[in-house]
Structures are given as C-alpha cells and as structure tokens.
N, C-alpha and C. Protein backbone atom coordinates (compact mmCIF):
# COMPACT_ATOMS: atom_id res chain seq x y z
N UNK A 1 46.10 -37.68 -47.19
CA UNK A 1 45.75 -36.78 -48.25
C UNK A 1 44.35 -36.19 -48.02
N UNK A 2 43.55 -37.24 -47.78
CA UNK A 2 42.37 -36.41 -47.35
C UNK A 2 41.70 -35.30 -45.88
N UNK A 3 42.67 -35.71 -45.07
CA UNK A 3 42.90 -34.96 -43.97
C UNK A 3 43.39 -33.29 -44.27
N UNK A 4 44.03 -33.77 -45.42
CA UNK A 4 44.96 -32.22 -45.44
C UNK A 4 44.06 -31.69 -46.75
N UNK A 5 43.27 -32.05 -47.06
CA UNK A 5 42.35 -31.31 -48.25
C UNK A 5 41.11 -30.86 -47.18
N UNK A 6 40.67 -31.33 -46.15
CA UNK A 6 39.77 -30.95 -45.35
C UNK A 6 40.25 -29.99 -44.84
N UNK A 7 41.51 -29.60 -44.14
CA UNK A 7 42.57 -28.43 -43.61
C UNK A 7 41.78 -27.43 -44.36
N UNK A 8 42.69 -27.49 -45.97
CA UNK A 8 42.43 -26.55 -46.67
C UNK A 8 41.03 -26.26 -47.06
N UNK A 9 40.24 -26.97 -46.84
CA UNK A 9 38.50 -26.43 -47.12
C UNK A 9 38.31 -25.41 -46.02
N UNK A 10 38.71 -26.30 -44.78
CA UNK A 10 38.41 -25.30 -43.55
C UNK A 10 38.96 -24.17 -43.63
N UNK A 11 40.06 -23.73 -43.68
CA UNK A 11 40.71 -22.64 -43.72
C UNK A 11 40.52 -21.75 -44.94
N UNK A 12 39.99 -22.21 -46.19
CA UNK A 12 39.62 -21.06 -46.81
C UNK A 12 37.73 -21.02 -46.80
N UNK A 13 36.91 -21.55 -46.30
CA UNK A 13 35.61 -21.56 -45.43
C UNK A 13 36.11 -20.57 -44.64
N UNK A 14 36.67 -20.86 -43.63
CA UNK A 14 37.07 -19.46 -42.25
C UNK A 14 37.43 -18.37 -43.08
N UNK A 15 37.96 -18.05 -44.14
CA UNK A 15 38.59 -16.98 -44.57
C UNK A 15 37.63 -16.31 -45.39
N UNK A 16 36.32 -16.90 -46.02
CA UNK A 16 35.63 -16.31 -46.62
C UNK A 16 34.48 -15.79 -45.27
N UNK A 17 34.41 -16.61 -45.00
CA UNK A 17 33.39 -16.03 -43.74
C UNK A 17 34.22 -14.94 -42.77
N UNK A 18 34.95 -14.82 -42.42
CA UNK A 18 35.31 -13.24 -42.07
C UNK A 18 35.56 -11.90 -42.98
N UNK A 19 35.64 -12.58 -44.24
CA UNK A 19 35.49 -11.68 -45.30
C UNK A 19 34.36 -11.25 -45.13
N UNK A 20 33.35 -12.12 -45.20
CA UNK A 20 31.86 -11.68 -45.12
C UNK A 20 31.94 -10.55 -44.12
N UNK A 21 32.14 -11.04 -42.62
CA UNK A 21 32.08 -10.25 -41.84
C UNK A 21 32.55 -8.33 -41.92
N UNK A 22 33.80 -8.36 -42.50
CA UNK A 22 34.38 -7.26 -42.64
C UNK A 22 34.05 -6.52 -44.08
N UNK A 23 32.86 -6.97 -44.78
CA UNK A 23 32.29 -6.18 -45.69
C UNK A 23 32.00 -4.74 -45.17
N UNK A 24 31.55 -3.80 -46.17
CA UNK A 24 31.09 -2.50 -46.09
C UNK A 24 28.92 -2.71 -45.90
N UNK A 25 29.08 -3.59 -46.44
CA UNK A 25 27.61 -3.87 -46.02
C UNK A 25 27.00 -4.68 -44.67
N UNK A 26 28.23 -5.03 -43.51
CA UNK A 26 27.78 -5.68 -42.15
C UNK A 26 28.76 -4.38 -41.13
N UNK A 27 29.13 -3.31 -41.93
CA UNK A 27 29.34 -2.35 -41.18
C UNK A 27 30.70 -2.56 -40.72
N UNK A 28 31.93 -3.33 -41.53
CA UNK A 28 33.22 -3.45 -41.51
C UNK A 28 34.28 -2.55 -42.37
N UNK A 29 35.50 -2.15 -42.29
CA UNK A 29 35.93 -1.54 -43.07
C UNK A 29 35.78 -1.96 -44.52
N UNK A 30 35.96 -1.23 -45.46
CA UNK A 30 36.22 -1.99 -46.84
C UNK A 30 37.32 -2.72 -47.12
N UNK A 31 36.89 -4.01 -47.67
CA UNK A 31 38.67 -4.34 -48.05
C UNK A 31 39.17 -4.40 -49.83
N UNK A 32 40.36 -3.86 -49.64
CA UNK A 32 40.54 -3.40 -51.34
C UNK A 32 41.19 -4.44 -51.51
N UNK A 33 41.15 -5.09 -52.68
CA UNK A 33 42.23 -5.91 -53.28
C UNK A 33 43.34 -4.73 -53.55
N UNK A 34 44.67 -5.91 -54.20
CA UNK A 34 45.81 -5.16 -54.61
C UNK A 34 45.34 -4.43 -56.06
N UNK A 35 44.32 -5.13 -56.79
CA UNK A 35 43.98 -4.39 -58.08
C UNK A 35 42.86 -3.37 -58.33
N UNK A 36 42.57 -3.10 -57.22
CA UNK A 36 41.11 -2.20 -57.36
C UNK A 36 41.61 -0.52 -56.90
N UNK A 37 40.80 -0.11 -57.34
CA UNK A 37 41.34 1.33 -57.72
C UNK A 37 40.92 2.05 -56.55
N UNK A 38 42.07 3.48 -55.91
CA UNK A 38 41.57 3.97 -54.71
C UNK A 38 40.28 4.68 -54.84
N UNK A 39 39.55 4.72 -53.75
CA UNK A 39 38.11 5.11 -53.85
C UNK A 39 38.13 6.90 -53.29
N UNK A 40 37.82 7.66 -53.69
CA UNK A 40 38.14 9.28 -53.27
C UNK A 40 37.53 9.74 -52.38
N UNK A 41 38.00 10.03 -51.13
CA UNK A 41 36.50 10.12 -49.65
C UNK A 41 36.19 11.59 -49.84
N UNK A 42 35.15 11.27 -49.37
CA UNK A 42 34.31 12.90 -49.54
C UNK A 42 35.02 13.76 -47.78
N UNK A 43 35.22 14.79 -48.44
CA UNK A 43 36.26 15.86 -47.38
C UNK A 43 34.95 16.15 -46.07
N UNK A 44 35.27 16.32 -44.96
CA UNK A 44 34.67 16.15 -44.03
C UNK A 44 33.38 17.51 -44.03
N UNK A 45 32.65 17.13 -43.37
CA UNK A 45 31.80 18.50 -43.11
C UNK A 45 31.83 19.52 -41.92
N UNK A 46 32.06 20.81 -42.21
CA UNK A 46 31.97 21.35 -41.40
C UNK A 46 30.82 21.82 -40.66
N UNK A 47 30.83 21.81 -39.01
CA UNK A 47 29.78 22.22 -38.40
C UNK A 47 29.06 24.01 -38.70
N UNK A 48 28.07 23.89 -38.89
CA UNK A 48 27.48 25.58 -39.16
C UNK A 48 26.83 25.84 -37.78
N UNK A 49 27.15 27.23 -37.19
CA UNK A 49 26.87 28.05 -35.93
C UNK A 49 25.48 28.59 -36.44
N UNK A 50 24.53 27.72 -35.35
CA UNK A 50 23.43 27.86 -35.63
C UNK A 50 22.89 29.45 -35.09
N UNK A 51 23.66 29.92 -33.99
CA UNK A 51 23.46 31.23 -33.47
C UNK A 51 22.48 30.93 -31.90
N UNK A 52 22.41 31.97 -31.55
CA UNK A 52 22.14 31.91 -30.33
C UNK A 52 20.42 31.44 -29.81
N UNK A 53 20.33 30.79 -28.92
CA UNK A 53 18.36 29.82 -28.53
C UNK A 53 17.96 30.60 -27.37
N UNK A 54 17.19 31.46 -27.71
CA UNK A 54 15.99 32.20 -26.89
C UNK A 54 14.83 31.38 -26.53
N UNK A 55 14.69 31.45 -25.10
CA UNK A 55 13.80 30.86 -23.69
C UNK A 55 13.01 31.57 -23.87
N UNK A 56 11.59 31.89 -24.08
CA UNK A 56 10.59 32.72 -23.70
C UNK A 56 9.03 32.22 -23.84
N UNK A 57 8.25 32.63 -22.90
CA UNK A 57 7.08 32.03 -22.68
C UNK A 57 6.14 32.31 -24.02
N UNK A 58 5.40 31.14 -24.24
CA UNK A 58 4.35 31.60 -25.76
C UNK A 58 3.37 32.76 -25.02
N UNK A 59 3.13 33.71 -26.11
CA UNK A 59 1.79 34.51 -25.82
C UNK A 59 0.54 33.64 -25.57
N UNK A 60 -0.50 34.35 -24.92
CA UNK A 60 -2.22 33.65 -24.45
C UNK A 60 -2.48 33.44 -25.83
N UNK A 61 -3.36 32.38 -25.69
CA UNK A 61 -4.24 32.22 -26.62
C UNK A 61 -5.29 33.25 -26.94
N UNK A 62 -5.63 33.78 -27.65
CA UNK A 62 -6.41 34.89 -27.43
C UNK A 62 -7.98 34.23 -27.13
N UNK A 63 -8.08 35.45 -26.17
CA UNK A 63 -9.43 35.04 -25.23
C UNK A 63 -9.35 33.70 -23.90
N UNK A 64 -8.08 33.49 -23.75
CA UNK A 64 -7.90 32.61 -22.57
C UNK A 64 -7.10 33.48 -21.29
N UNK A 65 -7.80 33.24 -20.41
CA UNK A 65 -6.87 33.84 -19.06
C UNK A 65 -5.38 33.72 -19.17
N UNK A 66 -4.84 34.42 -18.34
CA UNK A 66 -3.45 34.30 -18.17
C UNK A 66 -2.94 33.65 -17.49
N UNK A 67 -1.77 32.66 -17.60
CA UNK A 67 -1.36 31.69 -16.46
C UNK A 67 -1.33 32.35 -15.07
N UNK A 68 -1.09 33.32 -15.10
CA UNK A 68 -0.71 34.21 -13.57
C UNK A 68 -2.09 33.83 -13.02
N UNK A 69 -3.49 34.46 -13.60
CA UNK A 69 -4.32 33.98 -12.73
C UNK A 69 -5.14 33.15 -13.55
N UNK A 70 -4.80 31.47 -12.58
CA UNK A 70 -6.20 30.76 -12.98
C UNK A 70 -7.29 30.50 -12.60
N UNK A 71 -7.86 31.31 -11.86
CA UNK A 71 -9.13 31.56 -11.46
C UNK A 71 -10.28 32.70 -12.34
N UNK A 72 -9.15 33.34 -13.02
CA UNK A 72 -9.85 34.21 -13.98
C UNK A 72 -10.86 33.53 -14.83
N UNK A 73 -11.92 34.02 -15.65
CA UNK A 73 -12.88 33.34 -16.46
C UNK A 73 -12.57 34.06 -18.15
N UNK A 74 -12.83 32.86 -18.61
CA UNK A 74 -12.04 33.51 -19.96
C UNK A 74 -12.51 34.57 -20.54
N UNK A 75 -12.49 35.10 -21.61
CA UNK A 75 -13.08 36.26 -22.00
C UNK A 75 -14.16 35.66 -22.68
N UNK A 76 -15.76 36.97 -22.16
CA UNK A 76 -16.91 36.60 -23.74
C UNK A 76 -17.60 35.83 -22.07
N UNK A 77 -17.23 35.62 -21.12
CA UNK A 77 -18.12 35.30 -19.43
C UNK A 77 -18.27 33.69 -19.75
N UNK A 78 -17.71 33.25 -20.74
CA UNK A 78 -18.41 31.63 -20.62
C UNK A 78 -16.99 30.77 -21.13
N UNK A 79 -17.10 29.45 -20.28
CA UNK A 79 -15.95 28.42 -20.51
C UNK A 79 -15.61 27.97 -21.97
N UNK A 80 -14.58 27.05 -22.26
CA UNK A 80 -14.57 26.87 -23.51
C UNK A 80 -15.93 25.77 -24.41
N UNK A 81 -16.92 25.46 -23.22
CA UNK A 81 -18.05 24.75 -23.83
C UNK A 81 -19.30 25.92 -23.49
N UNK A 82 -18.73 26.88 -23.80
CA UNK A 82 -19.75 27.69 -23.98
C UNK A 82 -21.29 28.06 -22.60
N UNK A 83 -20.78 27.38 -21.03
CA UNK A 83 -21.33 27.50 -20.16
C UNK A 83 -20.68 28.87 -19.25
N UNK A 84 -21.44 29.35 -18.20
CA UNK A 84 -20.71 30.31 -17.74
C UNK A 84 -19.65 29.86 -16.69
N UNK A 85 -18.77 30.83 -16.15
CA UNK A 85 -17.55 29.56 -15.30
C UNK A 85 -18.40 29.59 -14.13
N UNK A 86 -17.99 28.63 -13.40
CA UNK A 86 -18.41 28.05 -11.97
C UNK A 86 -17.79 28.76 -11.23
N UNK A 87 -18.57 29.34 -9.85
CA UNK A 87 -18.15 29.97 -9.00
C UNK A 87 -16.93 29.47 -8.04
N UNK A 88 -15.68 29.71 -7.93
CA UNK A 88 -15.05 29.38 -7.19
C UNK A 88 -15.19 28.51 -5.72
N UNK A 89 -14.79 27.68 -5.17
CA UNK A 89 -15.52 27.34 -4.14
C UNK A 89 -15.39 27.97 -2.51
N UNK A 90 -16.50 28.06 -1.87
CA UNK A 90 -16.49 28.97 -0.60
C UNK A 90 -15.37 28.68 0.18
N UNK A 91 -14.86 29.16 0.69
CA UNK A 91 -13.79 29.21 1.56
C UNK A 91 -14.05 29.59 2.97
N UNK A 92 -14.64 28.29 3.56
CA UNK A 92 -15.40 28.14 5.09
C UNK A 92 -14.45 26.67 5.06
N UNK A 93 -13.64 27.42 6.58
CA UNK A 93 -13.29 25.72 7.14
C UNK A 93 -14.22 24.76 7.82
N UNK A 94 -14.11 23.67 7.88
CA UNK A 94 -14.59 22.77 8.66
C UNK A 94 -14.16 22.48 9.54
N UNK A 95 -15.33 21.92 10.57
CA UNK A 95 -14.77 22.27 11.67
C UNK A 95 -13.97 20.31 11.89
N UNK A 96 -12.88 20.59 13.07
CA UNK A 96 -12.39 19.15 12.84
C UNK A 96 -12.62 18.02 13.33
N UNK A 97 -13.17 16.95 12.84
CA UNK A 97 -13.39 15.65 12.75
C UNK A 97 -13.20 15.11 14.52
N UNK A 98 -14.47 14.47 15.16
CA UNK A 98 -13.96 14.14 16.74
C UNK A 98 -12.98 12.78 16.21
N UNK A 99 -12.37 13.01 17.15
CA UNK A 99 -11.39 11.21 17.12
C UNK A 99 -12.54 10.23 17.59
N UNK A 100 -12.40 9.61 16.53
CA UNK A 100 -13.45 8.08 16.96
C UNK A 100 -12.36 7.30 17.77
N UNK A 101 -13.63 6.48 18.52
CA UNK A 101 -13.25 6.01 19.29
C UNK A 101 -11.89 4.96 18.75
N UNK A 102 -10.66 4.42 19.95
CA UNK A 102 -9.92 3.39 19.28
C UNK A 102 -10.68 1.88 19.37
N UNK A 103 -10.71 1.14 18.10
CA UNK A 103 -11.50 -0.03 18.17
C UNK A 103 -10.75 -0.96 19.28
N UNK A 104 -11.78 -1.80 19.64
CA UNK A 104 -11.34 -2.71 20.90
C UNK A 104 -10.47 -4.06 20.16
N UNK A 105 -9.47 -4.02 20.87
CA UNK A 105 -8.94 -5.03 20.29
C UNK A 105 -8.44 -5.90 21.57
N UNK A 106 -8.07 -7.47 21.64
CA UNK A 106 -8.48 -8.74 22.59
C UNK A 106 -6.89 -8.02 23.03
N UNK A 107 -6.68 -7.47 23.15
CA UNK A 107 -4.81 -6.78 23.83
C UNK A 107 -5.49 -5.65 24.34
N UNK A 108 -6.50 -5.28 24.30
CA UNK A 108 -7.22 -3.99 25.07
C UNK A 108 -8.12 -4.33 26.36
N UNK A 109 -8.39 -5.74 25.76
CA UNK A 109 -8.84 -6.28 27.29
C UNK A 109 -8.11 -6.69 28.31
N UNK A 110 -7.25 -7.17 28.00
CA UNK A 110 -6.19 -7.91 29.29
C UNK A 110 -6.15 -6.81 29.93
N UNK A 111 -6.17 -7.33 31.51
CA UNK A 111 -5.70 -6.57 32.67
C UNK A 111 -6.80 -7.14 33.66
N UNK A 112 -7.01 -6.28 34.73
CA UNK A 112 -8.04 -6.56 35.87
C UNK A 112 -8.92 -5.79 35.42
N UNK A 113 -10.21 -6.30 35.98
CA UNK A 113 -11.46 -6.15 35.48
C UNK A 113 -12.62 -6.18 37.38
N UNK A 114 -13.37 -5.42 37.69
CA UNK A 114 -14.11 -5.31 38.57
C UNK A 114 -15.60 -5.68 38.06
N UNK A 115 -16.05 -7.04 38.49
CA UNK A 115 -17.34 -7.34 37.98
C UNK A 115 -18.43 -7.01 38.87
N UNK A 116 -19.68 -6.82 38.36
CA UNK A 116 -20.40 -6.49 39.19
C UNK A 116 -21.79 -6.70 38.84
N UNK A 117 -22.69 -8.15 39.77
CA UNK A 117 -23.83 -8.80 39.44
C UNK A 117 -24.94 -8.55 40.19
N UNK A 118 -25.81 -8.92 40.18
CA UNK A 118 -26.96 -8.90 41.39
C UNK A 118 -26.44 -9.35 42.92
N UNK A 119 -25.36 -10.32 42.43
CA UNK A 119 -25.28 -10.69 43.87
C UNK A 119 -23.92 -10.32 44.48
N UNK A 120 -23.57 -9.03 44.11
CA UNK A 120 -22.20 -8.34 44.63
C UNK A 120 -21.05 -8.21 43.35
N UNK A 121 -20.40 -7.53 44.10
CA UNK A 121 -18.89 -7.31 43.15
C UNK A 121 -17.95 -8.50 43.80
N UNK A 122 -16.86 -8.87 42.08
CA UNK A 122 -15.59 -9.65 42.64
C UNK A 122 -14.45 -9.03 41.56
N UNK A 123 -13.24 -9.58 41.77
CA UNK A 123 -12.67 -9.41 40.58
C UNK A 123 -12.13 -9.87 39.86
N UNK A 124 -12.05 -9.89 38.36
CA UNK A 124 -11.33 -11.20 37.13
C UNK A 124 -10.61 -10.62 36.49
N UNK A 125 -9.36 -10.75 36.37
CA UNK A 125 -8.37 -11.01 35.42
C UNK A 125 -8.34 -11.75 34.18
N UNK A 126 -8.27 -11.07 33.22
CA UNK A 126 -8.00 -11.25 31.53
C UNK A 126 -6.60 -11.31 31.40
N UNK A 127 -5.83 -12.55 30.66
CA UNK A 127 -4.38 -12.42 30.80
C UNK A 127 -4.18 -12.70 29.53
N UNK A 128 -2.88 -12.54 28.69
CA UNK A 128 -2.60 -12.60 27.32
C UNK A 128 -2.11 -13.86 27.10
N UNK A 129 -1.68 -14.91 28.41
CA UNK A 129 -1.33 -16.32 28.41
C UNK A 129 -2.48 -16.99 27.89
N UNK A 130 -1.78 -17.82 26.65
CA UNK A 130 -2.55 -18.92 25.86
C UNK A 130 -2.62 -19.70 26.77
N UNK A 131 -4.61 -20.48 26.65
CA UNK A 131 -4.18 -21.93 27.31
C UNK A 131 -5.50 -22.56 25.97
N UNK A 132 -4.64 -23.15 24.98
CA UNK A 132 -5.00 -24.14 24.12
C UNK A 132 -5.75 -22.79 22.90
N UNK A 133 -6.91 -22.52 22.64
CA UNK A 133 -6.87 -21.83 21.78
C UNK A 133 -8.08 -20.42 22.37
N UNK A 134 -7.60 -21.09 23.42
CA UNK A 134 -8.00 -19.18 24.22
C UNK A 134 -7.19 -18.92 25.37
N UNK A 135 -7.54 -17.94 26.14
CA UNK A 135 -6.64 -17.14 26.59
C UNK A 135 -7.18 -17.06 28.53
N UNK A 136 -5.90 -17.43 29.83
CA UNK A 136 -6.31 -17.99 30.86
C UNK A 136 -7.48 -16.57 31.37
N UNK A 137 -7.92 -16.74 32.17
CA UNK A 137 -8.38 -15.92 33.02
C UNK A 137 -8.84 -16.25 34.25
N UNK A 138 -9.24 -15.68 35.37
CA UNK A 138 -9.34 -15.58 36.98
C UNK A 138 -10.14 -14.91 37.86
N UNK A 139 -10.61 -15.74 38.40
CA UNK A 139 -12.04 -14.72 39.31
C UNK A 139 -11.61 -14.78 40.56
N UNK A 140 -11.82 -13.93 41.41
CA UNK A 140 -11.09 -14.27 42.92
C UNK A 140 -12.11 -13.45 43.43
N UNK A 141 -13.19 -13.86 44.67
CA UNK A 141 -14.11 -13.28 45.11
C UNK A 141 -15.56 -13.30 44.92
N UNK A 142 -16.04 -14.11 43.75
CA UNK A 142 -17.57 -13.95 43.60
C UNK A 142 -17.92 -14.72 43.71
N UNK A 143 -18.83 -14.17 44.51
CA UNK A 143 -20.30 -15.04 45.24
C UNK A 143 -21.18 -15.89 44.11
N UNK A 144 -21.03 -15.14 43.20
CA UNK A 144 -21.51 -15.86 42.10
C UNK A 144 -20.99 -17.33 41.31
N UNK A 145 -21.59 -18.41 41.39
CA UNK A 145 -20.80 -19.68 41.11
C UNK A 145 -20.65 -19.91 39.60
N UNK A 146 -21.21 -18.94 38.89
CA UNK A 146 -20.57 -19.07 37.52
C UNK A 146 -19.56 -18.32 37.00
N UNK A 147 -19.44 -17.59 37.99
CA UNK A 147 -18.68 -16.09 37.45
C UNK A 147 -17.35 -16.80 38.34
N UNK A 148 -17.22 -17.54 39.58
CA UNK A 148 -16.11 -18.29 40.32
C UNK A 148 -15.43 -19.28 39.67
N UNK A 149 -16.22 -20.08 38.54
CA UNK A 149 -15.81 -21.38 37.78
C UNK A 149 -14.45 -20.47 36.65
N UNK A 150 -14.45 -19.31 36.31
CA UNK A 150 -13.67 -18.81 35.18
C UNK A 150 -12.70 -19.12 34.64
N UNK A 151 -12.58 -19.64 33.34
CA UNK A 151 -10.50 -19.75 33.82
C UNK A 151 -10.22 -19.28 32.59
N UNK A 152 -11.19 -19.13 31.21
CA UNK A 152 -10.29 -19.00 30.38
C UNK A 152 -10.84 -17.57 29.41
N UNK A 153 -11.56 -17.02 28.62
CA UNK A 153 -11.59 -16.24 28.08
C UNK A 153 -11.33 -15.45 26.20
N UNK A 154 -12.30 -15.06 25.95
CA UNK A 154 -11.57 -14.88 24.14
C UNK A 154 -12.30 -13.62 24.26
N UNK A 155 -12.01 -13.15 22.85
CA UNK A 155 -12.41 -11.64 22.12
C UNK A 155 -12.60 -12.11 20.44
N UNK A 156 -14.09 -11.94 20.37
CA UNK A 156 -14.04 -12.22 18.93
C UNK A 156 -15.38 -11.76 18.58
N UNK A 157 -15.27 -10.97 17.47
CA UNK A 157 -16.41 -10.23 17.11
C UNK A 157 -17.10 -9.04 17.92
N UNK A 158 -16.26 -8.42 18.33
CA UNK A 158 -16.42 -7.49 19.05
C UNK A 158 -17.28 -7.65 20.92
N UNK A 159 -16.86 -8.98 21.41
CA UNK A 159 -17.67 -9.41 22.19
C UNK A 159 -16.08 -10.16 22.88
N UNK A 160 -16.45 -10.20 24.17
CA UNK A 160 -15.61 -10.75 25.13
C UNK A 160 -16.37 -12.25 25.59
N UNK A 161 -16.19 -12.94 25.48
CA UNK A 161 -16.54 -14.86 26.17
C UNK A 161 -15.84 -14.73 27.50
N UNK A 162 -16.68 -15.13 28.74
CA UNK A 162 -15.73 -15.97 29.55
C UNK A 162 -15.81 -17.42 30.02
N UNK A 163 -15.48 -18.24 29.74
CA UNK A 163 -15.29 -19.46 30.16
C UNK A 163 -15.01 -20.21 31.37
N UNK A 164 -15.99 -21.15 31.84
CA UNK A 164 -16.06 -21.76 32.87
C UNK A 164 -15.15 -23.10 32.38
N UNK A 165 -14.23 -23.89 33.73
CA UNK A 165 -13.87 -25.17 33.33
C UNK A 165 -14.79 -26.10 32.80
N UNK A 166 -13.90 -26.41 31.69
CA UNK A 166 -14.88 -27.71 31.01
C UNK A 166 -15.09 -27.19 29.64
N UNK A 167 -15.00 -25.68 29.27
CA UNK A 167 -15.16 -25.01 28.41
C UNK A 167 -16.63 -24.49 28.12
N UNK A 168 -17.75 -24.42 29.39
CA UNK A 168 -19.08 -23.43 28.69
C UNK A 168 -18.81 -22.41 29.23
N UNK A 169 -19.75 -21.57 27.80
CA UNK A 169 -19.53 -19.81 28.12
C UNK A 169 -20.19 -20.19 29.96
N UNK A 170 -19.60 -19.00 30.50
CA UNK A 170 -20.23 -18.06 31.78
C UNK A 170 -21.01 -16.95 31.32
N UNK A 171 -20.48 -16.20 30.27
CA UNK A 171 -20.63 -14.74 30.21
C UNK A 171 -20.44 -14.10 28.55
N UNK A 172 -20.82 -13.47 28.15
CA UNK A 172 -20.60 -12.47 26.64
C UNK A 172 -20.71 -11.26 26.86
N UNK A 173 -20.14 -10.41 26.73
CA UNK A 173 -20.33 -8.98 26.88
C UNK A 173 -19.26 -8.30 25.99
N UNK A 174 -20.49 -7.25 26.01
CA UNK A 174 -19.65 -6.74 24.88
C UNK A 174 -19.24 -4.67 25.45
N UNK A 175 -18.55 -3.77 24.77
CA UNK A 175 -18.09 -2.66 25.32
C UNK A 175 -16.92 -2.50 24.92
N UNK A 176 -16.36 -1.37 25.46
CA UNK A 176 -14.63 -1.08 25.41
C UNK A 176 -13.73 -1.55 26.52
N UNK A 177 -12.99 -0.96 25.87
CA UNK A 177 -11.48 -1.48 27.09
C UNK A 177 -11.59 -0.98 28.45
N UNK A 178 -12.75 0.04 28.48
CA UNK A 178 -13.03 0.33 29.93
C UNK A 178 -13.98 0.14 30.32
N UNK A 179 -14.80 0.11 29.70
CA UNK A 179 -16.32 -1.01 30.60
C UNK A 179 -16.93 -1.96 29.62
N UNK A 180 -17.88 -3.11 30.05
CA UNK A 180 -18.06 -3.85 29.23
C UNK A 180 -19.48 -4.17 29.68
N UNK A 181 -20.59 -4.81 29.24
CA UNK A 181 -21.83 -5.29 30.20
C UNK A 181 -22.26 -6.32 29.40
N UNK A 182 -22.92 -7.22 29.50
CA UNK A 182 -23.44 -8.29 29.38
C UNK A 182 -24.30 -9.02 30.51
N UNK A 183 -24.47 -10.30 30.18
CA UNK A 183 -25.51 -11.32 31.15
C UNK A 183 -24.50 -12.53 31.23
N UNK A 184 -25.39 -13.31 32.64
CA UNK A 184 -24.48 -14.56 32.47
C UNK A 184 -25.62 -15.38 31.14
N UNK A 185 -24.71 -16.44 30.86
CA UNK A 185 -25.15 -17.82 30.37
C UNK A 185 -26.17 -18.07 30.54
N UNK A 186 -26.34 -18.99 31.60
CA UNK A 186 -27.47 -20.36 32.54
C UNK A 186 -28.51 -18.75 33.08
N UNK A 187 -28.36 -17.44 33.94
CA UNK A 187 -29.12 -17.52 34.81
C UNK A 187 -29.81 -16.23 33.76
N UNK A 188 -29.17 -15.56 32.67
CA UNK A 188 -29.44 -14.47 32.53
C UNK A 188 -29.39 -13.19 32.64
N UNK A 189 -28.74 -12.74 34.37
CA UNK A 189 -28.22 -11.94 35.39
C UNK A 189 -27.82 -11.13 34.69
N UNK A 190 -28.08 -9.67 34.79
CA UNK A 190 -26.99 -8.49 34.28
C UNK A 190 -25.45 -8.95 34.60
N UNK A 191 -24.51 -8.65 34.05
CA UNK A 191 -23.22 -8.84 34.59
C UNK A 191 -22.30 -7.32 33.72
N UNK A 192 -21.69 -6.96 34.56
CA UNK A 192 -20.83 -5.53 34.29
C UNK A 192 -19.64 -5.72 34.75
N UNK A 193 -18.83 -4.97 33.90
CA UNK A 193 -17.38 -5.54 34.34
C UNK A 193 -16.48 -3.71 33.65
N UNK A 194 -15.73 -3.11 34.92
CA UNK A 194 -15.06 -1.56 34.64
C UNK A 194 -13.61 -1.87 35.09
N UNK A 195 -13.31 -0.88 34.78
CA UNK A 195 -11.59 -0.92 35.26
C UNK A 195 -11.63 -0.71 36.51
C-alpha cells in the first residue's frame, strides 16, 4: 500500500512539473482546461513597404576640405586647433642603405684558413666536428710550436679561440669569415689568418 501511494505522489509530482514547464510564462504553449473559455488571437500583422534606400555620400562639413583632396588645408588657412597647416613633407628620396656587413657566425668560420706569423705561413683547418664542448681543428705546417699543438677551436663573442692539446688557448682573434688577426697566447706574436 505504501509503495503504490509513493507511485501516485511521483506521477502526479512529474505531472505538475511539466505543467510548469509548458506554461505561457517559461515560453510553452498555453494549456486550456476543458472549462476555460477560448482566448481571441490578435489577426496577424501586416508588413508595410518601407519604399526604396538611397546610398549617397554626406555633404563637407562646412569649412573642411574635401575627401578627394586630403592634403588640402581647411578653409580660414588654419587647422581645426586654430594653427596654420603643416607643410606637406619634401619629397627627396634617400639614397639606399649600404648592406651591412653579414655578422660572423662560428658556421662562417669553418673551412681552411692560411695563417701567417713572424715565423712564416702554415695552414689550419676549422671543422664543424664536435670534440667535447668545442669544435676539432688542425695545423699542418707551422714552424710555430704553438700554432702546431692545435686541435680544437670555438667562436664566442665575436672572437675565434684556438686550442692547444690539453686545452690552453694558442690564439684569439677576432675579424670576419675572411680574415681574422690576433696574437698568440704565451709569446704575444702577431698572428693572421685569410682564406
């Protein structure tokens, strides 16, 4: 008995709550009982022909130039803060910009390199092969015993290192990808290095 009185709570609960739903005030149709009287709808409206929409540009403001030319100065010789207008600006080209140089970058050095010290020319190779956290390089020919020790090499800060085994500088120099000059280390020596 009490199972089936809970039924019926539920089911007329559900039935009022979709009532709710389908009110005229949650934007549902109306619902009429069998005793309520028909309601009289208002007859539809007809659309009115508004007539035809003309495109056309507004007249100037009076005393303002015309869009056609805006370089014109308004009328009366002075802007709308009451200064006179500014002369248009000269129309002189400039002449064009040299190409700066391209910055040196440690991929601009690799290749062969012709060094050249007090005590003769040899030549070293800059290579893009890592060895640990710089980069190998190779001297073949110089008389010079610091500039012969070479093996490894960096680019940092706009300056080229070359490295003797064991890891001390030989050399710093600094330049572009096509010539470079510096000194050694230990002796001081000019040292130059071209394609």
């Amino acid at each position: 008995m009490k199972n089936s009185l809970w039924v019926v709570m539920a089911v007329t609960c559900s039935a009022l709550a979709l009532g709710a739903c389908s009110s005229t005030r949650l934007g549902g149709a109306p619902i009429r009982s069998a005793s309520a009287a028909p309601v009289a709808e208002a007859p539809p409206v007809e659309a009115v022909p508004s007539g035809a929409i003309e495109a056309a540009p507004l007249p100037p403001v009076a005393g303002a130039p015309l869009a056609s030319d805006p370089m014109a100065p308004p009328a009366g010789g002075t802007d709308l803060a009451g200064l006179p207008p500014a002369p248009p600006p000269p129309m002189v080209s400039a002449p064009a910009p040299a190409a700066a140089p391209a910055p040196a970058s440690r991929t601009a050095m690799v290749g062969n390199w012709s060094a050249q010290t007090s005590g003769g020319t040899c030549r070293i190779q800059l290579s893009s092969a890592p060895a640990l956290d710089l980069y190998r390089a190779s001297a073949s020919g110089c008389s010079n015993q610091d500039l012969s020790k070479v093996n490894a090499w960096d680019y940092r800060d706009g300056e080229v290192y070359l490295y003797q085994t064991g890891g001390a500088v030989a050399a710093r120099l600094r330049g572009s990808s096509a010539s470079l000059s510096g000194v050694l280390a230990k002796s001081g020596a000019p040292l130059s290095l071209s394609r």
